[in-house]
PDB file of N, CA and C in Angstrom:
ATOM      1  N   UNK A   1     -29.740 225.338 129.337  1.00  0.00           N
ATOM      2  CA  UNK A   1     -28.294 225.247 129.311  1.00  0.00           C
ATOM      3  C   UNK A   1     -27.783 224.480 130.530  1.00  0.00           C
ATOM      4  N   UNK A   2     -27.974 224.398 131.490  1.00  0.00           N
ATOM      5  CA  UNK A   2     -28.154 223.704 132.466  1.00  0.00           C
ATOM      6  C   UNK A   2     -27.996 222.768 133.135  1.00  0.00           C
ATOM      7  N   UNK A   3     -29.508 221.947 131.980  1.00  0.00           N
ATOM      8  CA  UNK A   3     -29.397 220.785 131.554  1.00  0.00           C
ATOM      9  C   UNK A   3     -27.905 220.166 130.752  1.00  0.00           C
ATOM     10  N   UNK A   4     -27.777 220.487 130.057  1.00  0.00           N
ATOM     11  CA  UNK A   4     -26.702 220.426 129.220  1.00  0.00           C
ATOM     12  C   UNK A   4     -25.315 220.479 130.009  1.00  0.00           C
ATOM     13  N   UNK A   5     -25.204 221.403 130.947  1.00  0.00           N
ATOM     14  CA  UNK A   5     -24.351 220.643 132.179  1.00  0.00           C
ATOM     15  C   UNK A   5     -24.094 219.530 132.230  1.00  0.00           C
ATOM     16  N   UNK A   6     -25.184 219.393 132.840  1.00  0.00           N
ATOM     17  CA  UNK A   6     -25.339 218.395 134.016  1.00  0.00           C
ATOM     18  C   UNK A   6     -25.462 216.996 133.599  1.00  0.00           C
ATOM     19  N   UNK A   7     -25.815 216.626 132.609  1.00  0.00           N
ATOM     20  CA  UNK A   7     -25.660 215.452 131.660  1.00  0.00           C
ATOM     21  C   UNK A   7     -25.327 215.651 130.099  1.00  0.00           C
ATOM     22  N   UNK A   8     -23.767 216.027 129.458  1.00  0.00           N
ATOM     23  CA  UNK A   8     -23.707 215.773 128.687  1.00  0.00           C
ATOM     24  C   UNK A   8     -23.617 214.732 127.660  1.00  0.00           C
ATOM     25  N   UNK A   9     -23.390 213.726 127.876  1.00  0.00           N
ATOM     26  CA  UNK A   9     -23.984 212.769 127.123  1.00  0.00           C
ATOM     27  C   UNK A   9     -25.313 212.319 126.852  1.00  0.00           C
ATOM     28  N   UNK A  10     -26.213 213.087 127.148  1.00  0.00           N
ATOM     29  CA  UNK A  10     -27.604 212.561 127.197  1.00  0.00           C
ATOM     30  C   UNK A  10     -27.788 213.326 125.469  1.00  0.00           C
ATOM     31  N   UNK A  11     -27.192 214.628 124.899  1.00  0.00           N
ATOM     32  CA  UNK A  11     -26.978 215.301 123.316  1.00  0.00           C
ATOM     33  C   UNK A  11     -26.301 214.426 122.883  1.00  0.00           C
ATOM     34  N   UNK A  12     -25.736 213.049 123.327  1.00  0.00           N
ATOM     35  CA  UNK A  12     -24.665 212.367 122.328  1.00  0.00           C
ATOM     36  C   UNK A  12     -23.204 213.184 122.047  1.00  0.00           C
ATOM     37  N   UNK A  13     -22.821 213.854 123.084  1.00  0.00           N
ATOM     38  CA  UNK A  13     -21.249 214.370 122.678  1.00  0.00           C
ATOM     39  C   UNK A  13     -20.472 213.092 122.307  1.00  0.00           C
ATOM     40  N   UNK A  14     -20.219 213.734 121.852  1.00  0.00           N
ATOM     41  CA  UNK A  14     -18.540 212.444 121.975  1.00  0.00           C
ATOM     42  C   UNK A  14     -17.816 212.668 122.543  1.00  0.00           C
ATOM     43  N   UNK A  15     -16.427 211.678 123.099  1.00  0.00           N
ATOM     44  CA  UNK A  15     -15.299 211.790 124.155  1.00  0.00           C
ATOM     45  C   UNK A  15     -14.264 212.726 123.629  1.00  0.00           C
ATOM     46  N   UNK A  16     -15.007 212.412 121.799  1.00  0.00           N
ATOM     47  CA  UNK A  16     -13.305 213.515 121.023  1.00  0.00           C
ATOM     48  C   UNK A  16     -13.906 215.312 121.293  1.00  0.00           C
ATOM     49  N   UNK A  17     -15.432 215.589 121.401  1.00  0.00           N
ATOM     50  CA  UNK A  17     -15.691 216.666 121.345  1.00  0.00           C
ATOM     51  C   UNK A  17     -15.584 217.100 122.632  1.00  0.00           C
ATOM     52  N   UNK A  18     -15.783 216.302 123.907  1.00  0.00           N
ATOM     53  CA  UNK A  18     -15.603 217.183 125.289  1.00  0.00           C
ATOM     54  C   UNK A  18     -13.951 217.154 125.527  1.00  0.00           C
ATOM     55  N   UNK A  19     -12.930 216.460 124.996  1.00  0.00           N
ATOM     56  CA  UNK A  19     -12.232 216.472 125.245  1.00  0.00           C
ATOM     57  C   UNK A  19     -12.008 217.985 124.740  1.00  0.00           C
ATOM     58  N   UNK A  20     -12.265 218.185 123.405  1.00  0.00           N
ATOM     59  CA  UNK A  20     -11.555 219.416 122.403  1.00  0.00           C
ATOM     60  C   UNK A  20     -12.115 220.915 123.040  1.00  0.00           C
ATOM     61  N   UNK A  21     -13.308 220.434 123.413  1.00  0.00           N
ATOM     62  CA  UNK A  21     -14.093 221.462 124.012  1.00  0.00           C
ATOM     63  C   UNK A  21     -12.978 222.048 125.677  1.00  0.00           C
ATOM     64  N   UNK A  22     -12.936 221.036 126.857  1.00  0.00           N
ATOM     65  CA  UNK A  22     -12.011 220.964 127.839  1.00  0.00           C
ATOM     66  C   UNK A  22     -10.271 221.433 127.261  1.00  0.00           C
ATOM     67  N   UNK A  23      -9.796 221.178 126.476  1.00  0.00           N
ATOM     68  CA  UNK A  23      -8.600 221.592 126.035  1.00  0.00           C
ATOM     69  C   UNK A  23      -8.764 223.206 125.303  1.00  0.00           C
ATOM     70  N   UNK A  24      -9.774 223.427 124.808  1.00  0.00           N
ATOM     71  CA  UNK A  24     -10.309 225.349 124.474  1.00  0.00           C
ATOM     72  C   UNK A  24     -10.247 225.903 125.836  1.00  0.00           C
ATOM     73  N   UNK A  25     -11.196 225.331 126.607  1.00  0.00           N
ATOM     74  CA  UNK A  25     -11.500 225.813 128.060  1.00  0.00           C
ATOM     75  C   UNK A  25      -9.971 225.832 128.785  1.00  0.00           C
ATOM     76  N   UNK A  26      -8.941 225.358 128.579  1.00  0.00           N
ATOM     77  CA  UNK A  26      -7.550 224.925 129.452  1.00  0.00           C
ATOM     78  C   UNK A  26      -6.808 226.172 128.840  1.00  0.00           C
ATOM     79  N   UNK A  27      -6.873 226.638 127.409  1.00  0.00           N
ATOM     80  CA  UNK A  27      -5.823 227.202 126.607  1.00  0.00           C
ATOM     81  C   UNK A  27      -6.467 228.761 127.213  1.00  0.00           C
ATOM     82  N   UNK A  28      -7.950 228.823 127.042  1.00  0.00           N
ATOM     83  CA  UNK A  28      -8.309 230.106 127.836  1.00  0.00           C
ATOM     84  C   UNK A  28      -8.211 230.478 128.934  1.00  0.00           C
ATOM     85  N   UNK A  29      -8.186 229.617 129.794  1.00  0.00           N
ATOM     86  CA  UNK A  29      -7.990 229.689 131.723  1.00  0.00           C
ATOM     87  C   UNK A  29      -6.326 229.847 131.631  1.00  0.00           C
ATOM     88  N   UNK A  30      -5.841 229.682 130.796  1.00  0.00           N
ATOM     89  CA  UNK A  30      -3.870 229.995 131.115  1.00  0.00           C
ATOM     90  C   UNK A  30      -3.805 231.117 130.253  1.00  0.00           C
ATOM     91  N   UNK A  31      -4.468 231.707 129.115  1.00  0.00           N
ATOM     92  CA  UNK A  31      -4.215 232.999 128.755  1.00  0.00           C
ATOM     93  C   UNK A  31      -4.622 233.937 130.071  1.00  0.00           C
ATOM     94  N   UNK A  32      -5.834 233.593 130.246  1.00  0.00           N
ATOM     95  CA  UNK A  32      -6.465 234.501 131.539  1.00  0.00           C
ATOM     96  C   UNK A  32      -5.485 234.695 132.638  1.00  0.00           C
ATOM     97  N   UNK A  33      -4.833 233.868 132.797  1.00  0.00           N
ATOM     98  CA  UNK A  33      -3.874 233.654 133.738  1.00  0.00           C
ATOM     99  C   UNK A  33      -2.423 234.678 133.891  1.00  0.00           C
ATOM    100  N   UNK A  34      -2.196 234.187 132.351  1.00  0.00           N
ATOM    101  CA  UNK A  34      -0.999 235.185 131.842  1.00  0.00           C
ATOM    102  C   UNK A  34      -1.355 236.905 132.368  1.00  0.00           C
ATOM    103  N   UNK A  35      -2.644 237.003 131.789  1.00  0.00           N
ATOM    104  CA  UNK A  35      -2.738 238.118 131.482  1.00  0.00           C
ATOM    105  C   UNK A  35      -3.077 238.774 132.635  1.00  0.00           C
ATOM    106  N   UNK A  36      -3.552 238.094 133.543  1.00  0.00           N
ATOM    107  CA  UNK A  36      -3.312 238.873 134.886  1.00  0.00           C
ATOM    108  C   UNK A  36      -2.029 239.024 135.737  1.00  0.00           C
ATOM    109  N   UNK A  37      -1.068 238.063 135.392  1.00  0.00           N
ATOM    110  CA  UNK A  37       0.267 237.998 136.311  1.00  0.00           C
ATOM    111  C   UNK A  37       0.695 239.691 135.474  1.00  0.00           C
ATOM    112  N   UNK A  38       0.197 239.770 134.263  1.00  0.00           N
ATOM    113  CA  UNK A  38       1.120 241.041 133.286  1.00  0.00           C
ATOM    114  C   UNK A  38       0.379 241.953 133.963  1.00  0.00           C
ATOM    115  N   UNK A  39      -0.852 242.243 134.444  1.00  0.00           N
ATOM    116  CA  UNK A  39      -1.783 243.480 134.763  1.00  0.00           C
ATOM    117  C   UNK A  39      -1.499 243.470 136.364  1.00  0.00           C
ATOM    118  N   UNK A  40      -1.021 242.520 137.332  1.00  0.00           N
ATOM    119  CA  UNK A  40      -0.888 242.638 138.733  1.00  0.00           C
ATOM    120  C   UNK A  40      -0.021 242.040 139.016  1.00  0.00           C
ATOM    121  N   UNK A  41       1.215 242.492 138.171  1.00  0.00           N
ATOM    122  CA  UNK A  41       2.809 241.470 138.985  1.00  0.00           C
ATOM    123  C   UNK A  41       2.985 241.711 140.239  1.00  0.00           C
ATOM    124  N   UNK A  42       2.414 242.115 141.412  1.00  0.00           N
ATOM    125  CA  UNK A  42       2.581 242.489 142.450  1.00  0.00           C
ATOM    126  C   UNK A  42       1.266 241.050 143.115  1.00  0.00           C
ATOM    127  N   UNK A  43       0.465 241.263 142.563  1.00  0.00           N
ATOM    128  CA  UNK A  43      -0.308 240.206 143.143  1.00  0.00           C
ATOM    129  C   UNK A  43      -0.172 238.905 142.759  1.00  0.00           C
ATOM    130  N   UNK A  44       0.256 238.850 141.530  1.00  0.00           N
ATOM    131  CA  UNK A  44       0.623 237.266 140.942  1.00  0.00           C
ATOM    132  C   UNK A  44       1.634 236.805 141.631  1.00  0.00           C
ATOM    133  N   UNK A  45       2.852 237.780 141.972  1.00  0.00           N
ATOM    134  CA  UNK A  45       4.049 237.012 142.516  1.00  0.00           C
ATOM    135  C   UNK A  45       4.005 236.435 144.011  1.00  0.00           C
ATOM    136  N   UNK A  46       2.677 237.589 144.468  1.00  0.00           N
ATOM    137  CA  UNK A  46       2.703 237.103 146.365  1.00  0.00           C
ATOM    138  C   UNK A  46       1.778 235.593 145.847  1.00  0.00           C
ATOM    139  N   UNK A  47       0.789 235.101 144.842  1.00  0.00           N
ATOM    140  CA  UNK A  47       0.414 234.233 144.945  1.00  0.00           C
ATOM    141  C   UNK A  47       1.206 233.113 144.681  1.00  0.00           C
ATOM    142  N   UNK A  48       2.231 233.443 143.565  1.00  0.00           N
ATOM    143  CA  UNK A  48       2.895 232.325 143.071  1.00  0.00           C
ATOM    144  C   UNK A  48       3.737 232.046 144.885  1.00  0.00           C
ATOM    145  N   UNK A  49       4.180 233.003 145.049  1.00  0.00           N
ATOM    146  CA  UNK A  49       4.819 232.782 146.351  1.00  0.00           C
ATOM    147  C   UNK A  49       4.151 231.904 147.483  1.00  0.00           C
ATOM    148  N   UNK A  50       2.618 231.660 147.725  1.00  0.00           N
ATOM    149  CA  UNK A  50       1.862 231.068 148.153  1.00  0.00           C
ATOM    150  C   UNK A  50       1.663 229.886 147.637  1.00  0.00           C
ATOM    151  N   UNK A  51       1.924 229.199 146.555  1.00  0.00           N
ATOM    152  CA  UNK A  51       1.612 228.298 146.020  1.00  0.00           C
ATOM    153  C   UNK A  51       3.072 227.421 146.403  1.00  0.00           C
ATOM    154  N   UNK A  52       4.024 227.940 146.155  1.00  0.00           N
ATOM    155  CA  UNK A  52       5.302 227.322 146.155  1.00  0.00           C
ATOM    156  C   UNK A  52       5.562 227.089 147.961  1.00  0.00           C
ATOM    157  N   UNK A  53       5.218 228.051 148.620  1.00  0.00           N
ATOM    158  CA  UNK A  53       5.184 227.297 150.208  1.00  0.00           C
ATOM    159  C   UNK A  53       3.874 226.154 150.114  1.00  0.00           C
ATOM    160  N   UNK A  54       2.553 226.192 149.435  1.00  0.00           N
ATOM    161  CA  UNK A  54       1.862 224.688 150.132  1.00  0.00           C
ATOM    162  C   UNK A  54       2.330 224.271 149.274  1.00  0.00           C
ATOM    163  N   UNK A  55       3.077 223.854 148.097  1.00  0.00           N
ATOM    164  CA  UNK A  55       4.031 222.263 147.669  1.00  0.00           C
ATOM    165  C   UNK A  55       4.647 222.155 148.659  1.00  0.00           C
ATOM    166  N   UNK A  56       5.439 223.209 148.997  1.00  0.00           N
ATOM    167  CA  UNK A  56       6.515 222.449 150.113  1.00  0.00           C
ATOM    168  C   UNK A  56       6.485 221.745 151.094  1.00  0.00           C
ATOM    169  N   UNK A  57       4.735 222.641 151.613  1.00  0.00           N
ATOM    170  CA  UNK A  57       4.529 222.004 152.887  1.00  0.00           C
ATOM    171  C   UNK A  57       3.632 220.744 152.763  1.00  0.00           C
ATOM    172  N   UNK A  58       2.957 220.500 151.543  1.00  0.00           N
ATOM    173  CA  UNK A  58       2.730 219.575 151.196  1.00  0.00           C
ATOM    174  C   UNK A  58       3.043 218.112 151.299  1.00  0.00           C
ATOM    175  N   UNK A  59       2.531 216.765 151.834  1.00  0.00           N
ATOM    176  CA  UNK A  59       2.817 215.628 151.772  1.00  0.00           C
ATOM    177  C   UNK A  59       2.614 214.660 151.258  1.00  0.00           C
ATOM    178  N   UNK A  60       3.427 213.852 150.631  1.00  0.00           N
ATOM    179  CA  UNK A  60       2.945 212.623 149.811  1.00  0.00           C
ATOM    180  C   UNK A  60       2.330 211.435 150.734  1.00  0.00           C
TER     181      UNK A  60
END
């Protein structure tokens, strides 16, 4: 499995299947997401709160 990492194109994926595959993987990492801000609104909000000071402090 590994292997399969580490060089997927060497199975012949295609660009339409890692894409579809990466967009499953995106829709699950933001449910996961949800579902912890609902199980630790106390910890989600000090993070969101952390996130919104480094944009700010952030530079282009």
């Amino acid at each position: 499995m590994a292997a399969e990492r580490d060089e997927p194109h060497m199975h012949g994926e295609s660009d339409a299947e890692r894409r579809r595959r990466r967009a499953l993987f995106l829709r699950e990492l933001n449910e996961a997401k949800e579902l912890r801000e609902r199980v630790q609104p106390r910890r989600a909000r000090a993070a969101r709160a952390r996130q919104q000071m480094r944009m700010r402090t952030f530079r282009w």
